[in-house]
C-alpha atoms as a PDB file:
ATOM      1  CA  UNK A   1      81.454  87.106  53.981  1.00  0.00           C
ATOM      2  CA  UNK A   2      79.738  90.268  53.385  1.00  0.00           C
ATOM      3  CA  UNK A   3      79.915  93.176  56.243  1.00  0.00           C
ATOM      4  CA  UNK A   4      76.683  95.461  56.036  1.00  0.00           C
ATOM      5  CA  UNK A   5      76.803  98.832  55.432  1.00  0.00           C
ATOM      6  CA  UNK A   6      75.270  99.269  58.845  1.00  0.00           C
ATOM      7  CA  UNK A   7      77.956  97.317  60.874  1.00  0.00           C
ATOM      8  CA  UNK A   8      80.373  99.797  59.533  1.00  0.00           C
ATOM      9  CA  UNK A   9      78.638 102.793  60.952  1.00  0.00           C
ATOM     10  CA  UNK A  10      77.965 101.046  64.127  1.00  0.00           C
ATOM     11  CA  UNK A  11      81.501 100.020  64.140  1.00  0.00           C
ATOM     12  CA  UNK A  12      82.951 103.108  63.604  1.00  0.00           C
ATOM     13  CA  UNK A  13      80.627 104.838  66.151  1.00  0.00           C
ATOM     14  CA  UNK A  14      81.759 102.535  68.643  1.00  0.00           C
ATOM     15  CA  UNK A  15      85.712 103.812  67.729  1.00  0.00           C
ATOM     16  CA  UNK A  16      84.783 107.038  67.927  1.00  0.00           C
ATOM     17  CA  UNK A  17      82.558 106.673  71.487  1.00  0.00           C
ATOM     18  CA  UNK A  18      86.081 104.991  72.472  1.00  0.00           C
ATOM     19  CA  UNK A  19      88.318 106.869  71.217  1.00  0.00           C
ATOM     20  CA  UNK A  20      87.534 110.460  71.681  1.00  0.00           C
ATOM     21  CA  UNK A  21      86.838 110.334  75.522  1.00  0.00           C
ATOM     22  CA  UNK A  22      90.676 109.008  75.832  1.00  0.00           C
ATOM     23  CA  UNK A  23      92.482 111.331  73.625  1.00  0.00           C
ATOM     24  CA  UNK A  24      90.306 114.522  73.141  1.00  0.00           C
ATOM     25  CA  UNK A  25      91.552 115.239  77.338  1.00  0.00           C
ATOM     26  CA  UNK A  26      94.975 114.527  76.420  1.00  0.00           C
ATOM     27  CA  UNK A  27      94.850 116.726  73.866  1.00  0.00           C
ATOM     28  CA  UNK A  28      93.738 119.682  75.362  1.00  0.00           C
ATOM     29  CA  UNK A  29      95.485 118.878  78.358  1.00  0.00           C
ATOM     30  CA  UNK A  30      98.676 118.863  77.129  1.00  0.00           C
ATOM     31  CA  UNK A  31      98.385 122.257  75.586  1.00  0.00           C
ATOM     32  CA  UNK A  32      97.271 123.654  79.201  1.00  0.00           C
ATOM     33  CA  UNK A  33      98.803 124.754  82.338  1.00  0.00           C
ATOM     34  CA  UNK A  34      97.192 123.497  84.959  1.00  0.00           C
ATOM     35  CA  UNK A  35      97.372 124.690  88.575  1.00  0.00           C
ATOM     36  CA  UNK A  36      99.607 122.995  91.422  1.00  0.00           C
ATOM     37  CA  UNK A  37      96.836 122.079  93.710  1.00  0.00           C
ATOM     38  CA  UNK A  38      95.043 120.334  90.890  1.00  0.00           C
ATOM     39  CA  UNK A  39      97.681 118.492  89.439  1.00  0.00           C
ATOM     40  CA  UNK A  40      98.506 117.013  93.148  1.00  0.00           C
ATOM     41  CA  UNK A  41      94.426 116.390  93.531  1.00  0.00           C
ATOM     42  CA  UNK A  42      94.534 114.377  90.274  1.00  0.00           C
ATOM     43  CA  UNK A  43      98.275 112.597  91.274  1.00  0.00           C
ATOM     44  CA  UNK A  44      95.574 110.626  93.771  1.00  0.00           C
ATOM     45  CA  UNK A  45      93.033 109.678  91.210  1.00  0.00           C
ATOM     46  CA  UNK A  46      94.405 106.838  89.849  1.00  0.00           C
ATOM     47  CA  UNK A  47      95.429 105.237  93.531  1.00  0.00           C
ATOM     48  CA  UNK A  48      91.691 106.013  94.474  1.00  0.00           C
ATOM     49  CA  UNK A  49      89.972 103.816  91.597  1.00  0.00           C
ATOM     50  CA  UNK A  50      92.512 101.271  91.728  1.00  0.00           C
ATOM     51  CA  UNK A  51      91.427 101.402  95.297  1.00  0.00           C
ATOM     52  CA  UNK A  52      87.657 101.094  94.917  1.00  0.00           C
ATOM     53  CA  UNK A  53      88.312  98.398  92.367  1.00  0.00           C
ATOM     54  CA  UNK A  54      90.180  96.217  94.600  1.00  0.00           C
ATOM     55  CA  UNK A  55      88.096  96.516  97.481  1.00  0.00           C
ATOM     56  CA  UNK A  56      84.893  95.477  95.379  1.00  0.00           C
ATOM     57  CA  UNK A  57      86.708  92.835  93.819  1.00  0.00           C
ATOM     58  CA  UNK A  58      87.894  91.610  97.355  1.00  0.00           C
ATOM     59  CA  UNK A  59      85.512  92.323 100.052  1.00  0.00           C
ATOM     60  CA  UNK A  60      82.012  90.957  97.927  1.00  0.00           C
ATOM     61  CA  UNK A  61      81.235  88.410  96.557  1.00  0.00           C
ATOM     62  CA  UNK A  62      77.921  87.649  93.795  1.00  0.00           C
ATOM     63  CA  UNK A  63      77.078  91.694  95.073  1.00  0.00           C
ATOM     64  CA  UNK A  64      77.176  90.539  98.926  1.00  0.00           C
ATOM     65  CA  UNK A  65      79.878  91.463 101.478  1.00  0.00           C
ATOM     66  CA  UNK A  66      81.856  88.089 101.829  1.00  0.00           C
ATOM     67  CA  UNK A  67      83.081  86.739 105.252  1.00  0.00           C
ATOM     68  CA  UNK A  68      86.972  87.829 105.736  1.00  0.00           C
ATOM     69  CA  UNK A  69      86.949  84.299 107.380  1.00  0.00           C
ATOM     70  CA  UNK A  70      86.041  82.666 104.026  1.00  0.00           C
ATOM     71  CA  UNK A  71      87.389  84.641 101.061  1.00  0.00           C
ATOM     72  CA  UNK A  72      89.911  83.523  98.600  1.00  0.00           C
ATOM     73  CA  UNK A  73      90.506  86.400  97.393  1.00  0.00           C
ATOM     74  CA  UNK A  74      91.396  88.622 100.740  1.00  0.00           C
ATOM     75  CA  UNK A  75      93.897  85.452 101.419  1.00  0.00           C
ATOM     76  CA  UNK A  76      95.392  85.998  97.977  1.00  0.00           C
ATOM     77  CA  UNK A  77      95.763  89.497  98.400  1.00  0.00           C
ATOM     78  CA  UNK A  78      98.049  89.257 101.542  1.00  0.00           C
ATOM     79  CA  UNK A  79     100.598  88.081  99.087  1.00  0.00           C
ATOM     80  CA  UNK A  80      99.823  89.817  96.309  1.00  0.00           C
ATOM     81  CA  UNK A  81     100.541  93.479  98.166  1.00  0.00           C
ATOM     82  CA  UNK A  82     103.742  92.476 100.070  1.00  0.00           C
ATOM     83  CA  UNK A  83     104.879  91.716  96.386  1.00  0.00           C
ATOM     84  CA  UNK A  84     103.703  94.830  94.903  1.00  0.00           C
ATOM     85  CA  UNK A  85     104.652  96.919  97.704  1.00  0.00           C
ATOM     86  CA  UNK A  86     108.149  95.178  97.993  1.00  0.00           C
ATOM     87  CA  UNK A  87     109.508  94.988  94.098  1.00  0.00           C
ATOM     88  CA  UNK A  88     106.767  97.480  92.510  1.00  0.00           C
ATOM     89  CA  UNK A  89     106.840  95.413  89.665  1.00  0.00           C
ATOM     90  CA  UNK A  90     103.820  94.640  87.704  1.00  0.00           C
ATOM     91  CA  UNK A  91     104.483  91.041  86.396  1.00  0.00           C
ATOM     92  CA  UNK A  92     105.756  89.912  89.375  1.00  0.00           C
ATOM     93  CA  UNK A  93     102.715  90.878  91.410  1.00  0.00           C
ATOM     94  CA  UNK A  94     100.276  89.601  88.881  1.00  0.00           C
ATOM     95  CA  UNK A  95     102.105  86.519  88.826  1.00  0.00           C
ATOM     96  CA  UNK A  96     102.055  85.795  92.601  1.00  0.00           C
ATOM     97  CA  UNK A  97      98.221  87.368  92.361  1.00  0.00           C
ATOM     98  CA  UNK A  98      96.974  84.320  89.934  1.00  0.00           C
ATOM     99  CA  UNK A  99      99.745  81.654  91.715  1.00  0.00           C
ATOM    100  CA  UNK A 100      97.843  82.519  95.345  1.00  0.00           C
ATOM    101  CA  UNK A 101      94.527  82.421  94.028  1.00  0.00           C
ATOM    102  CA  UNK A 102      95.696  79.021  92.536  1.00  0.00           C
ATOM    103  CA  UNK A 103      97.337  77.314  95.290  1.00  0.00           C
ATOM    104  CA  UNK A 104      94.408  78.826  97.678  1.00  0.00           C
ATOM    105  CA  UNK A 105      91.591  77.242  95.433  1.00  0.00           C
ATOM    106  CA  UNK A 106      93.309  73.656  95.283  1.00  0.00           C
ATOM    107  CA  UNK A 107      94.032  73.868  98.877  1.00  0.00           C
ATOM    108  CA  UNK A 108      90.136  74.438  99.665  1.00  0.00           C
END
């Protein structure tokens, strides 16, 4: 199998579009001091997409806002948090995540 000349550049375009935007901020970051107030503005940033995430993933369904009443997926989540909340361990919440969602959808 020959790879075209072409694929390569896309290919390594499509590194560099990936790559760069992750560790060009680190980078310079790390060489930086940055202020107090902004390092405890940005300690919130990750809670805040995880956030936004969740509650799209949860609270619609096909792009519409799905009945509390009839969603899987806010069931599953009851779960889910007391076990993230209560051992703050990643497999273990994942792991009851997938086994509610399971045992929810053959219950249905």
């Amino acid at each position: 199998m020959e790879v075209s000349r072409e694929f390569l550049w896309i290919l390594l375009g499509a590194s560099l579009v990936t790559w760069l935007p992750r560790v060009l901020p680190l980078a310079v970051l790390s060489r930086v001091s940055l202020p107090g107030w902004l390092l405890r503005y940005l300690h919130y940033v990750p809670v805040a997409v995880m956030t936004a995430l969740l509650a799209q993933e949860v609270l619609t369904t096909d792009g519409e806002w799905a009945a509390p009443a009839e969603s899987l997926k806010l069931a599953a989540l009851v779960p889910t948090l007391a076990v993230a909340i209560l051992t703050r361990h990643l497999l273990a919440t994942v792991l009851t995540g997938m086994a509610s969602m399971a045992i929810l959808a053959w219950l249905r």
